[in-house]
C-alpha atoms as a PDB file:
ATOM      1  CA  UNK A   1      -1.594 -85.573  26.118  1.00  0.00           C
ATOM      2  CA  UNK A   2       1.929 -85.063  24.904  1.00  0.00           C
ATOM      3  CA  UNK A   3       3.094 -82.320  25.993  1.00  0.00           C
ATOM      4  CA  UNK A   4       6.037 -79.697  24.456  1.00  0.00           C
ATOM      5  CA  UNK A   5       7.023 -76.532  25.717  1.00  0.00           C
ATOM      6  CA  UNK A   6       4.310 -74.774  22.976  1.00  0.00           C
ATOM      7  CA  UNK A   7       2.023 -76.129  24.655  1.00  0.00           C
ATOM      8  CA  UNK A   8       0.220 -73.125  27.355  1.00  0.00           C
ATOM      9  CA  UNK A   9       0.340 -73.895  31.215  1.00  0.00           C
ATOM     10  CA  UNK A  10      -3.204 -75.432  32.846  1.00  0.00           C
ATOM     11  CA  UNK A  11      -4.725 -78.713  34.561  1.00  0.00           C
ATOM     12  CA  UNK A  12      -4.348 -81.414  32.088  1.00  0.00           C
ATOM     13  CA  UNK A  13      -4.919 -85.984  32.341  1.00  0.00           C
ATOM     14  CA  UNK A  14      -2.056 -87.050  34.488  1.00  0.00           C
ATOM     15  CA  UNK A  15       0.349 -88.379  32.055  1.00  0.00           C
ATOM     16  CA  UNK A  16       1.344 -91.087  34.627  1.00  0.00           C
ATOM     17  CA  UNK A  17      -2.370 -92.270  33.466  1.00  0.00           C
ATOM     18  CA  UNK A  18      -3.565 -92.394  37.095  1.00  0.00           C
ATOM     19  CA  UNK A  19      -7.600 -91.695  36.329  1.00  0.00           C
ATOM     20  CA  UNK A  20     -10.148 -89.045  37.172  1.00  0.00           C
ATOM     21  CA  UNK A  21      -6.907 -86.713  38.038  1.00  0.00           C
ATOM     22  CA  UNK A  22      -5.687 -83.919  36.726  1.00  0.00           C
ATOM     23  CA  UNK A  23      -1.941 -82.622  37.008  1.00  0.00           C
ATOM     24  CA  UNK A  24      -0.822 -79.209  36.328  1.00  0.00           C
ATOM     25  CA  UNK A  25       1.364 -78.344  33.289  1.00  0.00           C
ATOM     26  CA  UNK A  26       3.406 -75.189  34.078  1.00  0.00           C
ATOM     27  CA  UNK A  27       4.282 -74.447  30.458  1.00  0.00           C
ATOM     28  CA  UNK A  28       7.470 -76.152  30.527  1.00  0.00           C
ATOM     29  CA  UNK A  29       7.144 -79.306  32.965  1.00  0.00           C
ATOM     30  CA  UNK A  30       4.663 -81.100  34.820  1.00  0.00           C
ATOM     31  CA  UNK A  31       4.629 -79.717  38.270  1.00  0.00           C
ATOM     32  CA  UNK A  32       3.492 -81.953  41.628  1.00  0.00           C
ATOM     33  CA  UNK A  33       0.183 -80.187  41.874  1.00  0.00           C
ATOM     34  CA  UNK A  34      -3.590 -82.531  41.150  1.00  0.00           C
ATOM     35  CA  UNK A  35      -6.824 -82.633  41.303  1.00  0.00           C
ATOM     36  CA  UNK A  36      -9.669 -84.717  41.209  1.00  0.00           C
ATOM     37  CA  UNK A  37     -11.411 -83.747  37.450  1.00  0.00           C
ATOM     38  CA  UNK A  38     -11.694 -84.488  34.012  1.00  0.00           C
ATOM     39  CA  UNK A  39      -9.505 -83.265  31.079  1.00  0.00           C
ATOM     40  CA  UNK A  40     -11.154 -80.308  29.777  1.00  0.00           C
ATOM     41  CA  UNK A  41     -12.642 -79.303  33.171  1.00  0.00           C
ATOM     42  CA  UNK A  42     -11.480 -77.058  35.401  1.00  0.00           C
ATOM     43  CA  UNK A  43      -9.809 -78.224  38.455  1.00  0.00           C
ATOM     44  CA  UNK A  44     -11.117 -76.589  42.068  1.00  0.00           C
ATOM     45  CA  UNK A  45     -11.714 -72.903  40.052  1.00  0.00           C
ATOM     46  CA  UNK A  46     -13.093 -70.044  42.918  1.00  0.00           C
ATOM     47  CA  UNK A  47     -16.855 -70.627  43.175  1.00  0.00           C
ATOM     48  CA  UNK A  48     -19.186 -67.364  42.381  1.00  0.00           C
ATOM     49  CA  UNK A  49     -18.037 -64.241  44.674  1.00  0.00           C
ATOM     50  CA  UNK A  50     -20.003 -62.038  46.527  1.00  0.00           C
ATOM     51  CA  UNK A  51     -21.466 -59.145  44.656  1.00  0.00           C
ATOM     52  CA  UNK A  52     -18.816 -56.264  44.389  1.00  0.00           C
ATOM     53  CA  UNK A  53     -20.725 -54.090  46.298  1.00  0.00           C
ATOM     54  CA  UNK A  54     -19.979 -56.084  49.801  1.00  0.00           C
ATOM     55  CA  UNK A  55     -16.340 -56.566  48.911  1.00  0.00           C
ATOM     56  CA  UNK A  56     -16.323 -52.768  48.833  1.00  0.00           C
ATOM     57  CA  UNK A  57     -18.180 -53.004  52.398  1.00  0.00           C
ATOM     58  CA  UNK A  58     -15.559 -54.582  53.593  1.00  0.00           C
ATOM     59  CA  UNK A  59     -13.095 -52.652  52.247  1.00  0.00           C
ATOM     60  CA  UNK A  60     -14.107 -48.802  52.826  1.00  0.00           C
ATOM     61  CA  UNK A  61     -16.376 -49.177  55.954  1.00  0.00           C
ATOM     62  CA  UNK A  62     -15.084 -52.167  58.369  1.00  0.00           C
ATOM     63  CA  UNK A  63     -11.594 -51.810  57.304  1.00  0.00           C
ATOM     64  CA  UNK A  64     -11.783 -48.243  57.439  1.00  0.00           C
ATOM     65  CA  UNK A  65     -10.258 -48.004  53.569  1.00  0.00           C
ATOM     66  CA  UNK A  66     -11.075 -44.803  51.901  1.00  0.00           C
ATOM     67  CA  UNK A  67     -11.482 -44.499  48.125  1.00  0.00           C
ATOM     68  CA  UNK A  68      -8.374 -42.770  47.543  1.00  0.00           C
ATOM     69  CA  UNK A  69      -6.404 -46.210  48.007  1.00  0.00           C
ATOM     70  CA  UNK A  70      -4.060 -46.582  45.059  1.00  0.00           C
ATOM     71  CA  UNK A  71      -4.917 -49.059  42.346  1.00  0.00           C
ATOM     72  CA  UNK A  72      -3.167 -52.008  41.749  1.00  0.00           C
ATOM     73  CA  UNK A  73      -1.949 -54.457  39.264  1.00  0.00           C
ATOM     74  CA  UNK A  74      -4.656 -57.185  39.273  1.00  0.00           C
ATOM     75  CA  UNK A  75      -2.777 -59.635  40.714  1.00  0.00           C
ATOM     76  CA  UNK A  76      -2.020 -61.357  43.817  1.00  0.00           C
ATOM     77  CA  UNK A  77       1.400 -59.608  44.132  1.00  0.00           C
ATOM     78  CA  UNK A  78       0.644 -56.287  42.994  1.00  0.00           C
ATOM     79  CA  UNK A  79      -2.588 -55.126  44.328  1.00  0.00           C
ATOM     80  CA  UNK A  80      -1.811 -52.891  47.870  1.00  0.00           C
ATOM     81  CA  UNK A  81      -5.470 -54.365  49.017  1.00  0.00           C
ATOM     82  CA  UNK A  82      -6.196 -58.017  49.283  1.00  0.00           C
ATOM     83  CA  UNK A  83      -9.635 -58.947  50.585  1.00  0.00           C
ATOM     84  CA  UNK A  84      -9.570 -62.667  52.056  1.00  0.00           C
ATOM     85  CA  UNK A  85     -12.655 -64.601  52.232  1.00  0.00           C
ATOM     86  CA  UNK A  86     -13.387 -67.939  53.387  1.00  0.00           C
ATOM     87  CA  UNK A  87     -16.351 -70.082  52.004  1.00  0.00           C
ATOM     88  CA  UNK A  88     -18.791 -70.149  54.623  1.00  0.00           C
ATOM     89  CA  UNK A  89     -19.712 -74.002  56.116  1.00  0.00           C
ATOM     90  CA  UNK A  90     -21.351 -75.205  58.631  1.00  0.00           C
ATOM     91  CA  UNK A  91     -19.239 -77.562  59.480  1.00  0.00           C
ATOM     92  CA  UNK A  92     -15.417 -77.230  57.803  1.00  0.00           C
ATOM     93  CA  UNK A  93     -13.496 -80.084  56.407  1.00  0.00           C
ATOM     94  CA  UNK A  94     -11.452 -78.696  53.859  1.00  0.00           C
ATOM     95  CA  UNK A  95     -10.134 -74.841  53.795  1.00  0.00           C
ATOM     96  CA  UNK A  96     -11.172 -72.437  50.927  1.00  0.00           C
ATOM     97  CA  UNK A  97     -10.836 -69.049  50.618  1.00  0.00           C
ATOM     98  CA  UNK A  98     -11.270 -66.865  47.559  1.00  0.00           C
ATOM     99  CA  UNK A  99      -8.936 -63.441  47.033  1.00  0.00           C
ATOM    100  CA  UNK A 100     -10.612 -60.285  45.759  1.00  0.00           C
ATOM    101  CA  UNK A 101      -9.183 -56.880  44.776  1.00  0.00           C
ATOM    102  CA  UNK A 102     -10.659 -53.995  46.970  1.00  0.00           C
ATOM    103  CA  UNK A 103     -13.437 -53.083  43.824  1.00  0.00           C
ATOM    104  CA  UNK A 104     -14.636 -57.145  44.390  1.00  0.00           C
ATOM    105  CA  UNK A 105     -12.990 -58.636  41.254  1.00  0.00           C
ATOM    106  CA  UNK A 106     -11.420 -62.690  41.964  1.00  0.00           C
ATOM    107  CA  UNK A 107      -7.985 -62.395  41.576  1.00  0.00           C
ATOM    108  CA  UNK A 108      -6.935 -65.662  43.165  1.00  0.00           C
ATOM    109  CA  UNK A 109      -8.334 -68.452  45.975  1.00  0.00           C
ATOM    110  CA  UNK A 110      -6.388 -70.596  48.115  1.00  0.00           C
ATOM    111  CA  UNK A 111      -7.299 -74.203  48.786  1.00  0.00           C
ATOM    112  CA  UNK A 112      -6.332 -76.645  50.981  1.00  0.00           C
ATOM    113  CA  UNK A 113      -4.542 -80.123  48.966  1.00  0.00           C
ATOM    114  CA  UNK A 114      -3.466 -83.280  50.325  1.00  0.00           C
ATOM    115  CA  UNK A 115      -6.005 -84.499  52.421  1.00  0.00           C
ATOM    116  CA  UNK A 116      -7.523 -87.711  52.865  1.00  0.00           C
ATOM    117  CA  UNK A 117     -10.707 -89.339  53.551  1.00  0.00           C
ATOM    118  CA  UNK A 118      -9.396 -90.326  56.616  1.00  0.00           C
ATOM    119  CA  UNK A 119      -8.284 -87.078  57.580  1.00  0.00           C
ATOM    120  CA  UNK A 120     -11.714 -85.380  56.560  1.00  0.00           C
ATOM    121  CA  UNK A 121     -13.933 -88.063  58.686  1.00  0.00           C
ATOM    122  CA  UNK A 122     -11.428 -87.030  61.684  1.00  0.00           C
ATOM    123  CA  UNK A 123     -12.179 -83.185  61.400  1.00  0.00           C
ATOM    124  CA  UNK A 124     -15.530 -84.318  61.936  1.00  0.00           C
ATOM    125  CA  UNK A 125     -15.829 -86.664  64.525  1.00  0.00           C
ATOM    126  CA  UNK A 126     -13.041 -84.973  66.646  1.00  0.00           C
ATOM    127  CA  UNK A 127     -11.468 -81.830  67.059  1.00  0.00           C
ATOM    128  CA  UNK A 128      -7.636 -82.481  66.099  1.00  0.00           C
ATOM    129  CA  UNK A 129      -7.223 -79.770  63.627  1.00  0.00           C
ATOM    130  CA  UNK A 130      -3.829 -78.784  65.797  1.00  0.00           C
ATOM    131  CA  UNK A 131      -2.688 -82.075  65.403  1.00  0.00           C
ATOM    132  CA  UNK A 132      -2.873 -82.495  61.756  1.00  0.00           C
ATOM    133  CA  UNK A 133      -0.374 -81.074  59.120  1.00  0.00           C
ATOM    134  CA  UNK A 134      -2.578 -78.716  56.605  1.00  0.00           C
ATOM    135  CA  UNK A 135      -1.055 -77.758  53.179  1.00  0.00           C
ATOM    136  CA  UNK A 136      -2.755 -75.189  51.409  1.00  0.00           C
ATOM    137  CA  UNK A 137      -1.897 -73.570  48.033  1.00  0.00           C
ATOM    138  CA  UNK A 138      -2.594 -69.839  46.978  1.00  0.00           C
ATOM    139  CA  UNK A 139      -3.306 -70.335  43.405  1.00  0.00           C
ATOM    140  CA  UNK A 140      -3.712 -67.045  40.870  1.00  0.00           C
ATOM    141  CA  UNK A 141      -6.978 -66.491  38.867  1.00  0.00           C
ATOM    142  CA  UNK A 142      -6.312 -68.802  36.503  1.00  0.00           C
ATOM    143  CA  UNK A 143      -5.686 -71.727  39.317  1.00  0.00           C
ATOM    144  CA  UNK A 144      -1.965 -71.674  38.320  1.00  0.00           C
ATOM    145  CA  UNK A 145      -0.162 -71.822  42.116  1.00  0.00           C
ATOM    146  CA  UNK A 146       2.385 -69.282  43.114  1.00  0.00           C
ATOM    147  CA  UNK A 147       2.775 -70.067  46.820  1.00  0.00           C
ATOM    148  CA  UNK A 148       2.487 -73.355  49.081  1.00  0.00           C
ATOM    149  CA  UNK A 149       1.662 -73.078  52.787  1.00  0.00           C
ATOM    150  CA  UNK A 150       2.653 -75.772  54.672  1.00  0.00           C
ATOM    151  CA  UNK A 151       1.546 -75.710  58.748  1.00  0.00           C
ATOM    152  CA  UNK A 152       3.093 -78.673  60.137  1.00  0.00           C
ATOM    153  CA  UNK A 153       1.129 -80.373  63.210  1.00  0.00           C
ATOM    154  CA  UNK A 154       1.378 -78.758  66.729  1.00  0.00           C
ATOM    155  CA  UNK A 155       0.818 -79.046  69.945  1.00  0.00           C
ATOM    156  CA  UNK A 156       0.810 -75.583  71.297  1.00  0.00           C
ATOM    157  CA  UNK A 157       2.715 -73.260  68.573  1.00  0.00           C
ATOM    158  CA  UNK A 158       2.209 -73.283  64.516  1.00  0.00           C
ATOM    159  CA  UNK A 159       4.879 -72.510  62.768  1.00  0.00           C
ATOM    160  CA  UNK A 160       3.776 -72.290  58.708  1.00  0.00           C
ATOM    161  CA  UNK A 161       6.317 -73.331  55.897  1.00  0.00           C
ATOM    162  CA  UNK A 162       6.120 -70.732  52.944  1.00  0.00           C
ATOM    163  CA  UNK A 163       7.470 -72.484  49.515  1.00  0.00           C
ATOM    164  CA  UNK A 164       7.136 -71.745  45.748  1.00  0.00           C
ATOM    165  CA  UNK A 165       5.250 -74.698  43.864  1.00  0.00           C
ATOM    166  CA  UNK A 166       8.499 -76.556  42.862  1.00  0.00           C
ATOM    167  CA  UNK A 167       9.297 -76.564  46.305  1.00  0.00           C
ATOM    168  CA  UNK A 168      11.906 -73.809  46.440  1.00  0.00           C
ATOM    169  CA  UNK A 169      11.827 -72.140  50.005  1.00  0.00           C
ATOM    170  CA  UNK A 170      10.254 -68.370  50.230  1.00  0.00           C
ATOM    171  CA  UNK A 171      10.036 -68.082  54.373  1.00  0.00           C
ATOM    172  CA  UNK A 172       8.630 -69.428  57.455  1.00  0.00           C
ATOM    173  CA  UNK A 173       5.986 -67.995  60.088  1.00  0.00           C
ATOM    174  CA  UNK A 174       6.978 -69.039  63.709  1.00  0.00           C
ATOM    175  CA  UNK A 175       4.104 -68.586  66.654  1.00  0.00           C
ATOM    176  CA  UNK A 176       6.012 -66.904  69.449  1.00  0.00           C
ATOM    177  CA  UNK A 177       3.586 -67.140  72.440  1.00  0.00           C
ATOM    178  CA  UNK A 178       0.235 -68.701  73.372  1.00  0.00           C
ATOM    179  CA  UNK A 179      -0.829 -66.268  76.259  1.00  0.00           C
ATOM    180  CA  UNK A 180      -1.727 -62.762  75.543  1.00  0.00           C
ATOM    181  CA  UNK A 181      -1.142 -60.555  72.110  1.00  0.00           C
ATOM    182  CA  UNK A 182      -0.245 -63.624  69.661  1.00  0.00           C
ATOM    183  CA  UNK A 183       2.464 -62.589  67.716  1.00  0.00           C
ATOM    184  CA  UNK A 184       4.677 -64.179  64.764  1.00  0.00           C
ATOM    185  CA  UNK A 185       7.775 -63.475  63.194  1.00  0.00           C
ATOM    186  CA  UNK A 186       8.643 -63.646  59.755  1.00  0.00           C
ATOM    187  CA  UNK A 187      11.534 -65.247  58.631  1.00  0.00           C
ATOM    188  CA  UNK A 188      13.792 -65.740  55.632  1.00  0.00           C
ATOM    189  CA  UNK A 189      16.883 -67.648  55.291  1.00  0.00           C
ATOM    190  CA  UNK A 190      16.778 -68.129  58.942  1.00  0.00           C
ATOM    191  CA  UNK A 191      16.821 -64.271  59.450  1.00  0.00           C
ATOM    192  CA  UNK A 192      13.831 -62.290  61.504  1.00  0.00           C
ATOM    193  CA  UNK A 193      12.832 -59.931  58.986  1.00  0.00           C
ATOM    194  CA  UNK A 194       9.672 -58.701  59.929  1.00  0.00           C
ATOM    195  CA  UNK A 195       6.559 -59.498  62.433  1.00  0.00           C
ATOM    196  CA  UNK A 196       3.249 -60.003  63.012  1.00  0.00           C
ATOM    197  CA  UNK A 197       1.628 -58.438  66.085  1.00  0.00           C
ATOM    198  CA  UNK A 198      -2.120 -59.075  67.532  1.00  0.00           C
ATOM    199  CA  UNK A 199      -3.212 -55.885  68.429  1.00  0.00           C
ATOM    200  CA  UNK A 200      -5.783 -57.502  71.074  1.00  0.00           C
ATOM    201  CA  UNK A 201      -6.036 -60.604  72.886  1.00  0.00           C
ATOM    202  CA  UNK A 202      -8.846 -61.724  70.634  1.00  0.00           C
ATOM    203  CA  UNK A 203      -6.364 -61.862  67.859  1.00  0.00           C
ATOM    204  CA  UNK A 204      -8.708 -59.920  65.318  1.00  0.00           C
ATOM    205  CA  UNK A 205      -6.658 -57.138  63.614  1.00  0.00           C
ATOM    206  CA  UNK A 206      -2.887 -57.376  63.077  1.00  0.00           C
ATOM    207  CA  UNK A 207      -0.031 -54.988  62.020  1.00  0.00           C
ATOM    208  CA  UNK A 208       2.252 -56.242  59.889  1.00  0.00           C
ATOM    209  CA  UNK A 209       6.068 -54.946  60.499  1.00  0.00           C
ATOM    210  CA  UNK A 210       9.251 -54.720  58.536  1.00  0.00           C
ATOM    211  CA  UNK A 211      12.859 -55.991  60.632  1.00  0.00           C
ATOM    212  CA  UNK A 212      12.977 -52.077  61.522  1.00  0.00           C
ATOM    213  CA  UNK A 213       9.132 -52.630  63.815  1.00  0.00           C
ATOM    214  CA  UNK A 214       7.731 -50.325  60.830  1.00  0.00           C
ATOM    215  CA  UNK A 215       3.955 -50.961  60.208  1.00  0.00           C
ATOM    216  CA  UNK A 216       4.178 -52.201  56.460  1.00  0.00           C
ATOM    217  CA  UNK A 217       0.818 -53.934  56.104  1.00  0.00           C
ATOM    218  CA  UNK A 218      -2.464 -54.354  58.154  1.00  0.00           C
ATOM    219  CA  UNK A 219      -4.796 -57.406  58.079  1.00  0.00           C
ATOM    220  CA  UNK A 220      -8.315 -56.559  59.453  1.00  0.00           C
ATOM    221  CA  UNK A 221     -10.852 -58.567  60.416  1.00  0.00           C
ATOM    222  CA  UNK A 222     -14.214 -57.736  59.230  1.00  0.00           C
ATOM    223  CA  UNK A 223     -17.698 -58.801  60.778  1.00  0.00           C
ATOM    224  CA  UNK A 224     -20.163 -60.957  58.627  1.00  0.00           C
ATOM    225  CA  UNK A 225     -22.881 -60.355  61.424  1.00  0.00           C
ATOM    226  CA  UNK A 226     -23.861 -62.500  64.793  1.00  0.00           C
ATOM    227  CA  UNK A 227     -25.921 -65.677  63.105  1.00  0.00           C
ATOM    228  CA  UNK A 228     -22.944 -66.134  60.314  1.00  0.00           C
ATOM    229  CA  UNK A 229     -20.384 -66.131  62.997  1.00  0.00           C
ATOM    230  CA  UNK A 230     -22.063 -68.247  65.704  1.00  0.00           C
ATOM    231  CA  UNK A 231     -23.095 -70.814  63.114  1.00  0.00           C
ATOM    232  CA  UNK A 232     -20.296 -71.288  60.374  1.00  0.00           C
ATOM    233  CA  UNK A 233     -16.831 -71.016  60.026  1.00  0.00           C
ATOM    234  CA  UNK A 234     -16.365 -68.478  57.794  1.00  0.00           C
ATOM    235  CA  UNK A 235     -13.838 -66.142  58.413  1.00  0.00           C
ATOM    236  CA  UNK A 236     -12.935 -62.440  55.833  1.00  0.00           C
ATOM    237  CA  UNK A 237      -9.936 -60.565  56.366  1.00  0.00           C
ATOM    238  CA  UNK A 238      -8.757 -57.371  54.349  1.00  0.00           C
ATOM    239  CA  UNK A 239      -5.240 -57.343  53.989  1.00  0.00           C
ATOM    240  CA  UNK A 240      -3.426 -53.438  52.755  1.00  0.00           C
ATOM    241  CA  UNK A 241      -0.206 -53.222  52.285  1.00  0.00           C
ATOM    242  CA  UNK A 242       1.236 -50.039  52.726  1.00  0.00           C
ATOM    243  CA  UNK A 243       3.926 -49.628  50.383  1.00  0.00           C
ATOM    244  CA  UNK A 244       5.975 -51.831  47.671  1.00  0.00           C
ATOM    245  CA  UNK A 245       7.912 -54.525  49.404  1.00  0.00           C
ATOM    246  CA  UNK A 246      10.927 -56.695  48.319  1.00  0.00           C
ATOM    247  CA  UNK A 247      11.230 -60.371  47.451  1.00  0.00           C
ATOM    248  CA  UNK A 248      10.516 -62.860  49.649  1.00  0.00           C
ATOM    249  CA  UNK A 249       8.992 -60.326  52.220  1.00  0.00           C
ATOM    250  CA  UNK A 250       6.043 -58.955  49.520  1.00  0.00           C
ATOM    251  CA  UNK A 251       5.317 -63.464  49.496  1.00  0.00           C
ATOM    252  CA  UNK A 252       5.363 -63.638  52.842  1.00  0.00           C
ATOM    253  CA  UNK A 253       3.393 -60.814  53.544  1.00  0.00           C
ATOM    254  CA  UNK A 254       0.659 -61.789  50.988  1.00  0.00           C
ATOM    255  CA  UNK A 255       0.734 -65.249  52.728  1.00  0.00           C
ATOM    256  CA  UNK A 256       0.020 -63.914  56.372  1.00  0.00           C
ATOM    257  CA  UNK A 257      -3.785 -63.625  56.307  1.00  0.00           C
ATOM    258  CA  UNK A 258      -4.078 -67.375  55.478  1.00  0.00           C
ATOM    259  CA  UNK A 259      -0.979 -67.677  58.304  1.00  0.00           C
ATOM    260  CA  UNK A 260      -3.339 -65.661  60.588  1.00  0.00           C
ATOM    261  CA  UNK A 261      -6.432 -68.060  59.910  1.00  0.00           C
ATOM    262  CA  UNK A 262      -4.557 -71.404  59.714  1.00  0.00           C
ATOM    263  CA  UNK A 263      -2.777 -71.206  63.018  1.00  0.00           C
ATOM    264  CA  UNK A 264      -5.133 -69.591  65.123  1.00  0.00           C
ATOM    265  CA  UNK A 265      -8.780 -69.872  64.324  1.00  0.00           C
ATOM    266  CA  UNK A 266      -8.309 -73.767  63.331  1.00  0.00           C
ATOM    267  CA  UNK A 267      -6.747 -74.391  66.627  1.00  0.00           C
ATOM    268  CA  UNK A 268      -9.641 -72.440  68.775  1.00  0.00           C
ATOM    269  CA  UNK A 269     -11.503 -76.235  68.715  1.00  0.00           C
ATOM    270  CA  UNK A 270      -8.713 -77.754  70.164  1.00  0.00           C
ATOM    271  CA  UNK A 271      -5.677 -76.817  73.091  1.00  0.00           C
ATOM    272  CA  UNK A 272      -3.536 -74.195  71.575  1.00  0.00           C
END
């Protein structure tokens, strides 16, 4: 395809000609983002949701959400309730998640890019999710990204790189202890400018804090019953954020459920 800048953002052939990939076209210059697919087919788009009515579950009676939260925008960035839910599988080798507004409309999914063959036959065999580097990207309705999450390999703390698709930095999420109520701290232009704090040992439910300790947003962890827990790895969180929030903190903030998920639950297989 020859591209021009009339020409709308989406997944289009790479023009490098490698085949069977797609590359995505941000409406003024090919970005570094593929995918496996055909021109003309949609790259990784968020599978089927659940039906509305258990997104509102989740919303009003695990989360505790009352109908009298605000409405929002309809996007990732300007809806005060995200609600975070990972495809269930029995056995996980890539991450996917899809985002829904509180009233159970997709808004956006995240999914995990970069990984091999080789990487995906050693989440299987073995249980070195800790000491792999996992790259996820939170990617609007449309599958256009807006944030890259980048958890470089541990041993014992994560620490998650937050960047804008062309690579621009937004923040990073730093682990600061292993024993106890896990807790993170948000950072931006190597500032502490807010947290996020465990409120059990089990890591479940966090508050979400502003430089000040001020509770600014809330992730909750909601139950999909005994046999879907014991037996897949599917894991739903409802993030609300309390209040309008400033660039990069409003980024980093959307980013923390998948933060939450990525360096804790992954790790719960292996030492950390």
């Amino acid at each position: 395809m020859t591209t021009h800048n009339a020409t709308p953002a989406g997944w289009y052939a790479d023009p490098q000609g490698t085949p069977h990939l797609l590359r995505w076209w941000d409406g003024a210059q090919w970005t570094q983002h593929t995918h496996p697919g055909q021109p003309g087919q949609a790259a990784q788009q968020p599978a089927a949701g659940p039906p509305p009515e258990k997104i509102q579950r989740q919303v009003q009676q695990q989360a505790g959400l009352g109908t009298s939260t605000p409405q929002g925008g309809g996007t990732l960035f300007t809806e005060p309730v995200l609600v975070v839910n990972q495809k269930a599988k029995l056995i996980e080798l890539t991450n996917e998640y899809s985002v829904f507004d509180q009233h159970g409309r997709t808004i956006g999914s995240v999914v995990q890019v970069g990984q091999s063959a080789l990487k995906k036959v050693a989440r299987f065999v073995a249980s070195f999710d800790q000491f792999m580097t996992h790259r996820l990207e939170i990617r609007d309705a449309h599958g256009q990204p807006h944030l890259v999450m980048t958890r470089p390999a541990k041993f014992m703390k994560s620490k998650v790189l937050v960047t804008r698709p062309d690579g621009q930095p937004v923040g990073e999420i730093h682990q600061q202890n292993v024993i106890g109520k896990i807790n993170f701290a948000i950072m931006a232009q190597g500032q502490q400018v807010g947290a996020i704090k465990a409120e059990n040992w089990r890591a479940w439910n966090f508050a979400i804090v502003d430089h000040t300790d001020r509770e600014i947003a809330r992730i909750t962890k909601t139950w999909e019953g005994l046999a879907k827990t014991m037996f897949t790895t599917a894991d739903n969180y409802v993030l609300q954020i309390h209040q309008q929030l400033p660039e990069p903190l409003l980024s980093l903030v959307v980013a923390t459920a998948l933060t939450v998920d990525t360096a804790l639950k992954q790790d719960a297989r292996g030492f950390g």
